[in-house]
Protein backbone atom coordinates (compact mmCIF):
# COMPACT_ATOMS: atom_id res chain seq x y z
CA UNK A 1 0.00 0.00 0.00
CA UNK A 2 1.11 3.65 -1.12
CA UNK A 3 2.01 6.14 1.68
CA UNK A 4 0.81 9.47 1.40
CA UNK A 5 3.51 12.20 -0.15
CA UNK A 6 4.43 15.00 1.98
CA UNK A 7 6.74 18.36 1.18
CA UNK A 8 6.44 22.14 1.52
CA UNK A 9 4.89 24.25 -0.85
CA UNK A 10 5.79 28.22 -0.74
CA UNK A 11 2.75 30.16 -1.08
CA UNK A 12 5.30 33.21 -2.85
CA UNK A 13 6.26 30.51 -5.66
CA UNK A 14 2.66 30.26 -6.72
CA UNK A 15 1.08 32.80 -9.29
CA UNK A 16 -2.14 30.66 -8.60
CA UNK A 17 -2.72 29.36 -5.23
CA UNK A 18 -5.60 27.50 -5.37
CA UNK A 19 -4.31 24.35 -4.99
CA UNK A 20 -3.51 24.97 -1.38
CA UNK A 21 -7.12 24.15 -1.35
CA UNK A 22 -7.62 21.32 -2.49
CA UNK A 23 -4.64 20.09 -0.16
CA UNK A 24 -4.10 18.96 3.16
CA UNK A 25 -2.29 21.60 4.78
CA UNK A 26 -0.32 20.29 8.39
CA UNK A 27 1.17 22.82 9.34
CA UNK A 28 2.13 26.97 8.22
CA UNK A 29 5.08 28.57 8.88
CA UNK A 30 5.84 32.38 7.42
CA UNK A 31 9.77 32.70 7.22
CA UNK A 32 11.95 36.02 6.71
CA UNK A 33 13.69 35.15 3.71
CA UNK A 34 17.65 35.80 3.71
CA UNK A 35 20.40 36.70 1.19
CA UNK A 36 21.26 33.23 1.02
CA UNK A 37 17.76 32.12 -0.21
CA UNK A 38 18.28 33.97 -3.47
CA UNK A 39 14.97 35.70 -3.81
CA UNK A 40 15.59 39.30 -3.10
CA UNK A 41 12.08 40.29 -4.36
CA UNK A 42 9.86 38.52 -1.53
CA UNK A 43 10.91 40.05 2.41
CA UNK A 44 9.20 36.43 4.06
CA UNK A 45 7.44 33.21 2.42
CA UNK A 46 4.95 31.21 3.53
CA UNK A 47 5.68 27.61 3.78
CA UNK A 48 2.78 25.04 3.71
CA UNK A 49 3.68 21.67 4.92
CA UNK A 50 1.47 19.46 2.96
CA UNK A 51 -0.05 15.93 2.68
CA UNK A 52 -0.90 14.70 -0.50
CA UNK A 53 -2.85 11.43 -1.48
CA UNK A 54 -1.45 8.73 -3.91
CA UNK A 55 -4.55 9.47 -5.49
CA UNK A 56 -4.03 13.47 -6.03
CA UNK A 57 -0.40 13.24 -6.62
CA UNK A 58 -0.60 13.55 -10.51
CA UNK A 59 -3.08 16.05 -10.75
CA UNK A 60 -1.27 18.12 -7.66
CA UNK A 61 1.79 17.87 -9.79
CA UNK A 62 0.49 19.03 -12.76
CA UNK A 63 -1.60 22.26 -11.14
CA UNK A 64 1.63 23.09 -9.46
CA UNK A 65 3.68 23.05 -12.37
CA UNK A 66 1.11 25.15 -14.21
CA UNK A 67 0.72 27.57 -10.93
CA UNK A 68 4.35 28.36 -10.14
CA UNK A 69 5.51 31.72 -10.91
CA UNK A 70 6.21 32.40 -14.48
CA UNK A 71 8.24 35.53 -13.88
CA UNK A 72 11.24 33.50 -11.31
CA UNK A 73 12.22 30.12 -11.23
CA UNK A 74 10.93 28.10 -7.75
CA UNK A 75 10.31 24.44 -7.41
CA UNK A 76 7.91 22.35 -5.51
CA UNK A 77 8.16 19.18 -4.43
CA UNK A 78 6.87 15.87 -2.44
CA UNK A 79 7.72 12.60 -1.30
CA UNK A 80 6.77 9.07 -0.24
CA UNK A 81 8.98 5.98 0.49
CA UNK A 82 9.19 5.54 -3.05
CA UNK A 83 8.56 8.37 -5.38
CA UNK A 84 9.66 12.38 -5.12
CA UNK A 85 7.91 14.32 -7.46
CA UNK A 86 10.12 17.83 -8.46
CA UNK A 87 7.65 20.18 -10.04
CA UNK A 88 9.69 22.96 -12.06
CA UNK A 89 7.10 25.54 -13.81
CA UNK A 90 5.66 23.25 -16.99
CA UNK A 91 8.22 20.53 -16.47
CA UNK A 92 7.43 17.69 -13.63
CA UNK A 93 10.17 14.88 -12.42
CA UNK A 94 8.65 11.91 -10.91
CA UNK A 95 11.72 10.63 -9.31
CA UNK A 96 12.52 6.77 -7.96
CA UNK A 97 13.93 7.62 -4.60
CA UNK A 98 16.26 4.53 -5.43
CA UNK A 99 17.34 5.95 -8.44
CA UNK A 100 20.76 8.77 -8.12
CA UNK A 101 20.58 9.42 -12.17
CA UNK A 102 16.89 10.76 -11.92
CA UNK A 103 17.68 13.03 -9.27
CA UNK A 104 20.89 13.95 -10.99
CA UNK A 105 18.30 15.23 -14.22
CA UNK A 106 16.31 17.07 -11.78
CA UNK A 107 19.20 18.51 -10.56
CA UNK A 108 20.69 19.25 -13.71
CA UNK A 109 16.84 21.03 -14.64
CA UNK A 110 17.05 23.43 -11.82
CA UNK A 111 20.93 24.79 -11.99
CA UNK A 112 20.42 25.13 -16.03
CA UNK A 113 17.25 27.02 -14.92
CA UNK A 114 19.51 29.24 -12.61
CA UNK A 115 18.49 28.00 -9.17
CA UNK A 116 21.29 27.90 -6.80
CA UNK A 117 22.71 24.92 -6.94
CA UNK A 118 22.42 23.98 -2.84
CA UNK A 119 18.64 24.30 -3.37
CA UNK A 120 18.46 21.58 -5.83
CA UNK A 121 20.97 18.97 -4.45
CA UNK A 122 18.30 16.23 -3.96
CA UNK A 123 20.95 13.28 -3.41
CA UNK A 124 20.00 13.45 0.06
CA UNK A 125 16.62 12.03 -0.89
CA UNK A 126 18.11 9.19 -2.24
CA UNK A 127 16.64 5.88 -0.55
CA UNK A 128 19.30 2.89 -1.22
């Protein structure tokens, strides 16, 4: 049996936020945001920690990637035990947490999109 996904969703990233609606929402925690974070045109975020059913994964995915901002490049994403879905604005990785060479493209994705590259090191996700 699937295990629900969980992850953190940035209400800032969104250009759409509707789908924080159709979500289960745990928890809510509004962060200043530093230099570090790279995103000198939001002063604090919103973070959404979120559960997500095996059954609304795909379709969560797919809003997501259609509702992140269009004008800066964020990412989304959630887990289970097995799968890590990285949700890039019109471009979605579902990821096999076994697998280092999918979360290498994923990885790849975000730098060439010009995310800092500590913000997209997902080998720590890796389940061996």
């Amino acid at each position: 049996m699937a295990s629900n996904y969980k992850g953190v969703i940035i209400e800032e990233s969104l250009e759409d936020t509707g789908v924080i609606k159709t979500i289960k929402v745990v928890s809510t925690k509004i962060e200043n945001v530093t230099e570090k974070h790279r995103t000198p045109w939001v002063k604090t975020w919103t973070k959404y920690n979120v559960e997500i059913s095996e059954e609304q994964a795909d379709d969560v995915a797919t809003i997501l990637s259609q509702s992140l901002d269009s004008k800066h490049d964020w990412y989304a994403d959630f887990k289970n035990d097995t799968f890590h879905y990285i949700i890039f604005k019109n471009r979605i990785f579902k990821i096999n947490r076994s697998k280092k060479e999918e979360y290498d493209e994923a990885t790849k994705y975000g730098i060439f999109l010009g995310i800092p590259d500590y913000q997209v090191n997902f080998s720590s996700f890796i389940k061996l």
